[in-house]
Protein backbone atom coordinates (compact mmCIF):
# COMPACT_ATOMS: atom_id res chain seq x y z
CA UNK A 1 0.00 0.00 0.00
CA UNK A 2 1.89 3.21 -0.96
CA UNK A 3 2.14 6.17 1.99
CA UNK A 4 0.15 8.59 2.31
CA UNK A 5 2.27 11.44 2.68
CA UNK A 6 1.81 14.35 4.79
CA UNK A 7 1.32 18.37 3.23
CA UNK A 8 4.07 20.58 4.88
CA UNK A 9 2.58 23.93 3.17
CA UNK A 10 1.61 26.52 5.69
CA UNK A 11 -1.32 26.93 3.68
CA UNK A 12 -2.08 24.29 1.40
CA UNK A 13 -4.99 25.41 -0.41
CA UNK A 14 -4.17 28.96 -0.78
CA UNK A 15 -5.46 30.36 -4.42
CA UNK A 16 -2.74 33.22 -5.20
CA UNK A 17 -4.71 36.40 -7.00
CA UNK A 18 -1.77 38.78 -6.97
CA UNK A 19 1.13 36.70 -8.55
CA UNK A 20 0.78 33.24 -10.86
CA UNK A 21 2.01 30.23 -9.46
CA UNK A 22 2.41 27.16 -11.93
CA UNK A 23 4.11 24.52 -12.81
CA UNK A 24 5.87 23.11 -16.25
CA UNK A 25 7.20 19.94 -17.91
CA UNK A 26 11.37 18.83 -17.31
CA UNK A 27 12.99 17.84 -20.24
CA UNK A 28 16.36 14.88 -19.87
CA UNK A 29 19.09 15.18 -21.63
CA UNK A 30 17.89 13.79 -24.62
CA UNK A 31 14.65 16.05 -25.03
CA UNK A 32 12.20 13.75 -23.26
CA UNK A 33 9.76 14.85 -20.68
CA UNK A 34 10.65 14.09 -17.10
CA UNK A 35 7.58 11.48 -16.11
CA UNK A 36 6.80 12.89 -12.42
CA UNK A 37 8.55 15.56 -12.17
CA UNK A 38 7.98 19.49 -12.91
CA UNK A 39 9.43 22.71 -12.70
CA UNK A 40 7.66 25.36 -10.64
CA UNK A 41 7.28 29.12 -12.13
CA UNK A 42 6.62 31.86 -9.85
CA UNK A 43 5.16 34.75 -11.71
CA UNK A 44 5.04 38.30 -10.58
CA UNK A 45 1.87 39.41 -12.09
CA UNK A 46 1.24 43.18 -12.64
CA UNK A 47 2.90 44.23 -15.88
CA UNK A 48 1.03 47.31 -15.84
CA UNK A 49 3.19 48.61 -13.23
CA UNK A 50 6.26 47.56 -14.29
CA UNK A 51 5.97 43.89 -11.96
CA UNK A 52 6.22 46.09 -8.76
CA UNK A 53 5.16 44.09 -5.69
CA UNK A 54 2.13 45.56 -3.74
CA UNK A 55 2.14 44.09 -0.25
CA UNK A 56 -0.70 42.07 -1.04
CA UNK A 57 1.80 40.26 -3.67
CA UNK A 58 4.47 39.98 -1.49
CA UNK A 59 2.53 37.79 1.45
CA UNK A 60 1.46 35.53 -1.74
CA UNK A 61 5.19 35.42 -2.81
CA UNK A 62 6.34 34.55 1.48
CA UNK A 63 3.63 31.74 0.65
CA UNK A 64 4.90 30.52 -2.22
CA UNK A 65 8.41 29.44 -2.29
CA UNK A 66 7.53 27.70 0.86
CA UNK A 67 4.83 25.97 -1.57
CA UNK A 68 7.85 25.32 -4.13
CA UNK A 69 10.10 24.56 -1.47
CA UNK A 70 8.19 21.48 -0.17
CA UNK A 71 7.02 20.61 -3.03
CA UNK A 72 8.86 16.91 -3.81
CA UNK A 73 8.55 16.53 -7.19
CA UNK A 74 9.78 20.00 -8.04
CA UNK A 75 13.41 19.99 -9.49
CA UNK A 76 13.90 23.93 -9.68
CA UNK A 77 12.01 27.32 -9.13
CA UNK A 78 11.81 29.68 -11.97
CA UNK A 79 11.24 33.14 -10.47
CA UNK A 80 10.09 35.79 -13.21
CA UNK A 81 7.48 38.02 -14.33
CA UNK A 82 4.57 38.69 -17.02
CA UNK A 83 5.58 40.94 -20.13
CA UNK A 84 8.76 42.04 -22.04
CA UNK A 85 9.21 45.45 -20.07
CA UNK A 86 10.46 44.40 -16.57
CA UNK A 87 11.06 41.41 -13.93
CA UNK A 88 10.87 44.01 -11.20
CA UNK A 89 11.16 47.26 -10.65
CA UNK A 90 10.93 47.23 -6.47
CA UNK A 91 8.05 47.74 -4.24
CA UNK A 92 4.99 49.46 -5.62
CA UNK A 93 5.45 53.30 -5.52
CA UNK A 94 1.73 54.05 -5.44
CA UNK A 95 1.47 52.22 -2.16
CA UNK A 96 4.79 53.88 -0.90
CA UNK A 97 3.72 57.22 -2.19
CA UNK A 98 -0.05 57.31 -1.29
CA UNK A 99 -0.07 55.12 2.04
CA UNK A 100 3.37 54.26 3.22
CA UNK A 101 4.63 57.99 2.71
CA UNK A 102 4.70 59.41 6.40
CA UNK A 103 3.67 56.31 8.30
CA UNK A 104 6.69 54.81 9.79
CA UNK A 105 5.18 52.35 11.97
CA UNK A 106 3.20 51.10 8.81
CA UNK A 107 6.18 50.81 6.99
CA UNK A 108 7.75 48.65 9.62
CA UNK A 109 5.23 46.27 9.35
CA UNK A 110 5.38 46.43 5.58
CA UNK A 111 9.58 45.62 5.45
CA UNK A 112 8.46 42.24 8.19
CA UNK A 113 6.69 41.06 4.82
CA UNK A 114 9.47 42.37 2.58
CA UNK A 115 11.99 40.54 5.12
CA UNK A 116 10.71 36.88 5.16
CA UNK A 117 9.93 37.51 1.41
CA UNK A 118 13.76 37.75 0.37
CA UNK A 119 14.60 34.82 3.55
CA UNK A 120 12.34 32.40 1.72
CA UNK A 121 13.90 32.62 -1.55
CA UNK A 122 17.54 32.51 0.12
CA UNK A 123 16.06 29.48 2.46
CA UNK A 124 14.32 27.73 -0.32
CA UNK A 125 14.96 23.66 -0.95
CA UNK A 126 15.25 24.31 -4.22
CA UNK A 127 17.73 25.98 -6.63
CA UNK A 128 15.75 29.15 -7.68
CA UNK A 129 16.81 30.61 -11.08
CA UNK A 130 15.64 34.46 -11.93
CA UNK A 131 14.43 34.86 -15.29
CA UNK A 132 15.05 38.35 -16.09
CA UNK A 133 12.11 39.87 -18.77
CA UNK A 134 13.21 43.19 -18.48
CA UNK A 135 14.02 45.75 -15.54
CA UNK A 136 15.95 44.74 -12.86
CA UNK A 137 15.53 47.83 -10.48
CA UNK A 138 15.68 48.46 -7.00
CA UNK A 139 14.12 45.90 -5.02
CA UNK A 140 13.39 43.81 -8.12
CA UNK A 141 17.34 43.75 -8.04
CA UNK A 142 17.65 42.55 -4.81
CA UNK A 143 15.45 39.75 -4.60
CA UNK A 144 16.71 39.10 -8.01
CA UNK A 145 20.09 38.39 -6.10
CA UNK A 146 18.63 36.17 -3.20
CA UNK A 147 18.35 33.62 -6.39
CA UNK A 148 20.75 31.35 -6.96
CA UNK A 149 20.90 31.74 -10.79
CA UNK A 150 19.95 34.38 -13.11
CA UNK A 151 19.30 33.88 -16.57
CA UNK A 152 18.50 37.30 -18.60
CA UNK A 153 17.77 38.73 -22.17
CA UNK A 154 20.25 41.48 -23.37
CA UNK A 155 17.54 43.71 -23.08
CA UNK A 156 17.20 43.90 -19.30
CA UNK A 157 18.88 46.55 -16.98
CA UNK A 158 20.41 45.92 -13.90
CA UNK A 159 20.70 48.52 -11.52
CA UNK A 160 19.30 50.60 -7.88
CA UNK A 161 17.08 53.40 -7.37
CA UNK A 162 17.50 54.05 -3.45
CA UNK A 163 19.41 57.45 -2.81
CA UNK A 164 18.35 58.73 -6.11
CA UNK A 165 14.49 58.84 -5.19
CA UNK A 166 14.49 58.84 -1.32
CA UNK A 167 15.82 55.34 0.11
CA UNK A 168 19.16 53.18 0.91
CA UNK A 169 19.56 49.77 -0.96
CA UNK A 170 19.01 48.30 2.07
CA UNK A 171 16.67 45.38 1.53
CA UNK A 172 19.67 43.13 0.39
CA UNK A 173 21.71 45.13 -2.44
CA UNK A 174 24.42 46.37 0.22
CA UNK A 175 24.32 42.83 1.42
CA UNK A 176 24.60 41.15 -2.10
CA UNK A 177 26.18 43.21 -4.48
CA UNK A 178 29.54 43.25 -3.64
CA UNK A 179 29.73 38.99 -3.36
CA UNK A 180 28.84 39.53 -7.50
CA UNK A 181 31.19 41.96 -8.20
CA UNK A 182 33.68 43.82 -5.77
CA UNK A 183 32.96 46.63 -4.11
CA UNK A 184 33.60 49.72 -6.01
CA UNK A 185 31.57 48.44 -8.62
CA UNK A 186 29.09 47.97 -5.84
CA UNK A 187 29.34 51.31 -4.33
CA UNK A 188 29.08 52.63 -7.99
CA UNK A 189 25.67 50.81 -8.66
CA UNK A 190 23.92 51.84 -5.11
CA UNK A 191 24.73 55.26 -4.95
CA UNK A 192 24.75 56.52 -8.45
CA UNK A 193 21.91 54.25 -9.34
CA UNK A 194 23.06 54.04 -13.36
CA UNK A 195 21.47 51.04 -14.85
CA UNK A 196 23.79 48.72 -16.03
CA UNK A 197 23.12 46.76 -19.30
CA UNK A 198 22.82 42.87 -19.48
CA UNK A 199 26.23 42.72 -21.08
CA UNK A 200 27.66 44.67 -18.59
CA UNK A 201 26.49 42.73 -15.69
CA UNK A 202 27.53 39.81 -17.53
CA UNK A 203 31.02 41.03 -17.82
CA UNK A 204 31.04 41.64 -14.16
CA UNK A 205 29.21 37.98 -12.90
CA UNK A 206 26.22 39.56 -11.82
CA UNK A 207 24.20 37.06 -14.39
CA UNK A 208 24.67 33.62 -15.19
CA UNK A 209 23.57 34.02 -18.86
CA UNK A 210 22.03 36.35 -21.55
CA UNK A 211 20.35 35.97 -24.78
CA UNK A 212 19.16 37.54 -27.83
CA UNK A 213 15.37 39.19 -27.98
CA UNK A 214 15.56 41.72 -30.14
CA UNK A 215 14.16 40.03 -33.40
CA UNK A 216 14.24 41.53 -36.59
CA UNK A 217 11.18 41.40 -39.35
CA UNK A 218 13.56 39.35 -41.11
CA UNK A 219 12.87 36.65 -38.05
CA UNK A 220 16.85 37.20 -36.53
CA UNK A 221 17.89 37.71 -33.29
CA UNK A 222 20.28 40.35 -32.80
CA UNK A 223 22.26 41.60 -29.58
CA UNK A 224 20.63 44.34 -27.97
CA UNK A 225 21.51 47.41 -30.23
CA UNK A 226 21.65 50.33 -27.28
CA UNK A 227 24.32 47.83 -26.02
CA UNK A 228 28.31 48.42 -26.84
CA UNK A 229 28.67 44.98 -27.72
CA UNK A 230 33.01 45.15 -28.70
CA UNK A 231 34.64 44.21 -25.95
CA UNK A 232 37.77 47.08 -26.66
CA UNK A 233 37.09 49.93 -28.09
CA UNK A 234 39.11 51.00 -31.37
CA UNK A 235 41.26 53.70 -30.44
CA UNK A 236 42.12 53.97 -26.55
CA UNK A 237 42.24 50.08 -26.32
CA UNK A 238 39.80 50.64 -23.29
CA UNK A 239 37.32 47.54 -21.79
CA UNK A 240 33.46 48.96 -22.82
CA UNK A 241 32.39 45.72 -23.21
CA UNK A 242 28.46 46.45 -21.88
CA UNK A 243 28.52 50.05 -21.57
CA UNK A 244 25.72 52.19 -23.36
CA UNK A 245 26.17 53.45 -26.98
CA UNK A 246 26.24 57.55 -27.14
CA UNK A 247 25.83 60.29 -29.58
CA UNK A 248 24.75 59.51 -32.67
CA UNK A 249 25.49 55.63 -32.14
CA UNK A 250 22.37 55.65 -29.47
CA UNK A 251 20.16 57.50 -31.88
CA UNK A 252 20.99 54.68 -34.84
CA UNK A 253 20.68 52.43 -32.15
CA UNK A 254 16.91 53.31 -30.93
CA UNK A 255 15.99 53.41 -34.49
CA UNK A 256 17.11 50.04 -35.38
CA UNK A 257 15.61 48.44 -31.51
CA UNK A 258 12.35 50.34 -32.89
CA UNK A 259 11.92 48.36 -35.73
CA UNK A 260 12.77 45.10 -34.01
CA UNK A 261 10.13 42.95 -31.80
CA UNK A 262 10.94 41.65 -28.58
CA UNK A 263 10.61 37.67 -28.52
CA UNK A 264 11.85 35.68 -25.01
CA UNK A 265 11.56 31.75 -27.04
CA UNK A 266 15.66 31.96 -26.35
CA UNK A 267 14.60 33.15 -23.24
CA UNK A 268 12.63 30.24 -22.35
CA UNK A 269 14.98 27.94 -23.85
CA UNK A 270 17.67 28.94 -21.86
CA UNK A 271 16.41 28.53 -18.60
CA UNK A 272 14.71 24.72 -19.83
CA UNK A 273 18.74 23.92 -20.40
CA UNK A 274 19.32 25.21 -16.91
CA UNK A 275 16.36 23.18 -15.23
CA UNK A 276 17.75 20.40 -17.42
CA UNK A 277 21.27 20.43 -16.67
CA UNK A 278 20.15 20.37 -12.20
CA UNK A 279 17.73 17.41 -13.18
CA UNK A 280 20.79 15.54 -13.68
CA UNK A 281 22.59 16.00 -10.10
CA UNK A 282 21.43 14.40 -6.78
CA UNK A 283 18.83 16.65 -5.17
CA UNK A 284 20.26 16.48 -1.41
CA UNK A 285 24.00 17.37 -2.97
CA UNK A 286 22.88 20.25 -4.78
CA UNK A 287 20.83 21.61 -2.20
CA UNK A 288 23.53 21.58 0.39
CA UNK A 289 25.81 22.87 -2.24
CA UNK A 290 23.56 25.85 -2.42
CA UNK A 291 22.58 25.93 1.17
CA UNK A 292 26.58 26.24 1.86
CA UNK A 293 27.03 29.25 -0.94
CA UNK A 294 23.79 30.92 0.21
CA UNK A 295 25.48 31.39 3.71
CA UNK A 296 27.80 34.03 2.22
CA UNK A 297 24.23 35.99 1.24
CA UNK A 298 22.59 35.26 4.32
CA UNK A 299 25.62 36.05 7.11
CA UNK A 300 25.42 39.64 5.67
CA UNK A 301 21.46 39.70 5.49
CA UNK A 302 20.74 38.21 8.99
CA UNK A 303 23.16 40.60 10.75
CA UNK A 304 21.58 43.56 9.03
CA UNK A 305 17.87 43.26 7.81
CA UNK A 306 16.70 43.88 11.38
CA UNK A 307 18.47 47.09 11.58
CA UNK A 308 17.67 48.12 8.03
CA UNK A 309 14.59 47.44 8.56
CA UNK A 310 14.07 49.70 11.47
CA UNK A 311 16.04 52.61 9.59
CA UNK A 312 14.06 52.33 6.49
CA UNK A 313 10.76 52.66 8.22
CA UNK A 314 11.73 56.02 10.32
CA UNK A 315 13.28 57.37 6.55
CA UNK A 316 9.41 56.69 5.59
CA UNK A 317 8.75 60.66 7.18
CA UNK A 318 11.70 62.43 5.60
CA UNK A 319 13.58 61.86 2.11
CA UNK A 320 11.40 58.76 1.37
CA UNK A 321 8.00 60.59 1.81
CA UNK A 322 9.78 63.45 -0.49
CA UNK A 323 11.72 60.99 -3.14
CA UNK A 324 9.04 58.06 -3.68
CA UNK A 325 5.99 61.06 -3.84
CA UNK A 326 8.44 62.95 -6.57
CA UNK A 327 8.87 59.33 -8.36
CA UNK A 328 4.86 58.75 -8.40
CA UNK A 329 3.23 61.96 -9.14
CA UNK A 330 6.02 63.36 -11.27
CA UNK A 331 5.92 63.32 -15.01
CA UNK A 332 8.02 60.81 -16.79
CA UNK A 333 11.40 63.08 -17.07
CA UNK A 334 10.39 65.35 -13.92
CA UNK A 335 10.73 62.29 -11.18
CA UNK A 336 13.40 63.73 -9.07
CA UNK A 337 13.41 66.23 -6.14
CA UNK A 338 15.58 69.58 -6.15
CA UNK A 339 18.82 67.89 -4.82
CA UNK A 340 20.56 71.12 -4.51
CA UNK A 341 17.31 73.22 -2.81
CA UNK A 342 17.08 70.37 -0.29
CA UNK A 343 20.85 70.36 0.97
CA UNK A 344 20.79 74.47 1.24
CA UNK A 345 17.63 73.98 3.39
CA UNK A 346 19.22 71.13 5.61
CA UNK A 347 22.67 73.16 5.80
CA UNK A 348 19.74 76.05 6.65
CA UNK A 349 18.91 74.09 9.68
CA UNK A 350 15.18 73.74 8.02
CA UNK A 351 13.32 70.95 9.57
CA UNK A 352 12.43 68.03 7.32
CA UNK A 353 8.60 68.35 7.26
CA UNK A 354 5.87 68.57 4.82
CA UNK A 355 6.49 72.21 4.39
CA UNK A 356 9.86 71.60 3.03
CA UNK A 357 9.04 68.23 1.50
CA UNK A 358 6.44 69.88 -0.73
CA UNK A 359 8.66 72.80 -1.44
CA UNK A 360 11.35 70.50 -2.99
CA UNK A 361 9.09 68.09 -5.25
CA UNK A 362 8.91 68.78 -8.55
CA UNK A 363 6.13 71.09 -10.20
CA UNK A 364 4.72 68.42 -11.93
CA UNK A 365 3.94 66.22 -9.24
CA UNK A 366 3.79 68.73 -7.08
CA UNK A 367 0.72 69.52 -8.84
CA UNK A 368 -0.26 65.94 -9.15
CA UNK A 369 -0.89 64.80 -5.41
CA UNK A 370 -2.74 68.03 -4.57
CA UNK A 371 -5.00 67.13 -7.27
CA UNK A 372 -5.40 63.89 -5.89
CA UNK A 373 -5.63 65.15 -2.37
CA UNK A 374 -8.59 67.59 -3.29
CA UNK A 375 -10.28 64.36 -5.19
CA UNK A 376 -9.85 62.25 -1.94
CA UNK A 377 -11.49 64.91 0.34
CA UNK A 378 -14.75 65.39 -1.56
């Protein structure tokens, strides 16, 4: 009589509404299916918003790697998102900017979630590869790194957002980063906040792998165009292997991306090889391979996510309440805050408060949340 065996999900009949949970055929080596055994695919699910994570998404996502994690017949976890725009762009800057803005103790509560979110993919049983669709911003960057694999197309862009619109990387980029690669080019990524390219962070072992998805209408991949693809340039002899194209190479460059579609079948294919190549390795060796790797991750994130998290909720009534309401109600190229205004008032001895908040945001969204605020308090 075969065993019953027992469910170890916390909540084993959960239906998730906010993210897509599913699972997909393994292929062996030689292209057959895998009788009894799956893949899992966790699916951030709200394209419209660039795959930002509400909170209502992130207790969904808490719940489901422990689903994938105790699941037996899952060989791998395949953490992505819907669309060809973005993976993740952080948390969801209409919640920050609208109810989080201001409301430390709410916050605090919030970054609990946020917390056990990024500790379940670190502490998950199985080897969790990021599928990059797009963006790779901010906190969409960070739990990117809490995977164990990353698999990209060229088209995506790495990179932070934190002092630049009113936080501090602090939900595992200044833990993470610098493991992938040193830190100056760490430092250089969290406080500038430049986006690097997918060839870039490539070159520098952030990714494990990047493909084609720019497709012409002749049906050929090419390499992302905006990308310097040369790995020397001609003249100085210098490594630009990654960097952005300038000038009037950018301009030639958007035309010809403009004319292309964006396809992820090499995508797809990419991480199927991937789930492929850990179907053929014992299961309890590979997971205490990655269990002894992850430890490097999760010595700097238990000895500082605590702390962070306290700091980041109090920073939820000064430059966050200014930096994430500029990001939101600003227009597309007016999203930042007078830098400049704000450090004379500081230096003034000005104290950080709405006054001075509202003083430094932007016309445009300025303009924006009071005409939301007068809508609210009809």
């Amino acid at each position: 009589m075969p065993t019953t065996l027992l469910n170890h999900e916390l909540l084993a009949d959960l239906r998730f509404e906010h993210i897509r949970y599913e699972t997909r055929p393994v292929k062996d080596k030689t292209g057959r299916v895998a009788e009894g055994l799956h893949q899992v695919w966790i699916t951030l699910d709200n394209e419209k918003q660039l795959n930002s994570y509400t909170t209502s998404a992130v207790k969904e996502l808490i719940l489901a790697f422990r689903r994938a994690s105790a699941d037996r017949r899952a060989v791998a976890v395949v953490f992505t998102a819907m669309g060809t725009r973005a993976f993740c762009t952080g948390g969801n800057t209409a919640e920050y900017a609208t109810y989080y803005a201001q409301r430390p103790t709410e916050y605090l509560q919030y970054m609990r979630l946020f917390n056990d979110m990024v500790t379940g993919i670190l502490l998950c049983d199985k080897p969790v590869i990021c599928r990059v669709n797009g963006m790779r911003i901010g906190g969409g960057q960070e739990i990117g790194m809490a995977c164990d694999f990353t698999v990209a197309g060229d088209h995506a862009r790495f990179g932070q957002a934190g002092p630049v619109h009113g936080s501090a990387p602090d939900g595992g980029a200044t833990d993470f980063l610098h493991l992938f690669v040193g830190v100056g080019k760490a430092a250089e990524s969290l406080v500038l906040c430049e986006p690097w390219s997918a060839h870039k962070a490539l070159r520098l072992g952030l990714v494990n792998e990047i493909v084609a998805v720019h497709k012409t209408s002749a049906g050929q991949f090419i390499a992302n165009p905006l990308a310097v693809t040369d790995r020397y340039t001609d003249t100085m002899g210098q490594l630009v292997h990654g960097e952005w194209k300038t000038g009037a190479a950018a301009e030639e460059a958007k035309q010809l991306a403009k004319k292309c579609t964006i396809e992820l079948s090499l995508l797809d294919e990419a991480c199927d090889r991937l789930v492929t190549k850990l179907l053929h390795t014992f299961p309890d060796c590979t997971r205490k391979t990655l269990e002894s790797l992850r430890k490097k991750k999760l010595e700097h994130w238990f000895q500082n996510a605590e702390s962070s998290r306290s700091w980041l909720s109090l920073n939820m009534n000064t430059e966050a309440a200014a930096g994430f309401v500029a990001f939101h109600f600003g227009d597309r190229e007016e999203r930042e805050i007078d830098f400049a205004l704000l450090r004379r008032r500081l230096a003034e001895g000005v104290r950080f408060d709405p006054a001075l908040v509202n003083e430094v945001l932007p016309p445009s969204a300025r303009k924006a949340r009071e005409k939301e605020e007068a809508g609210g308090s009809r």
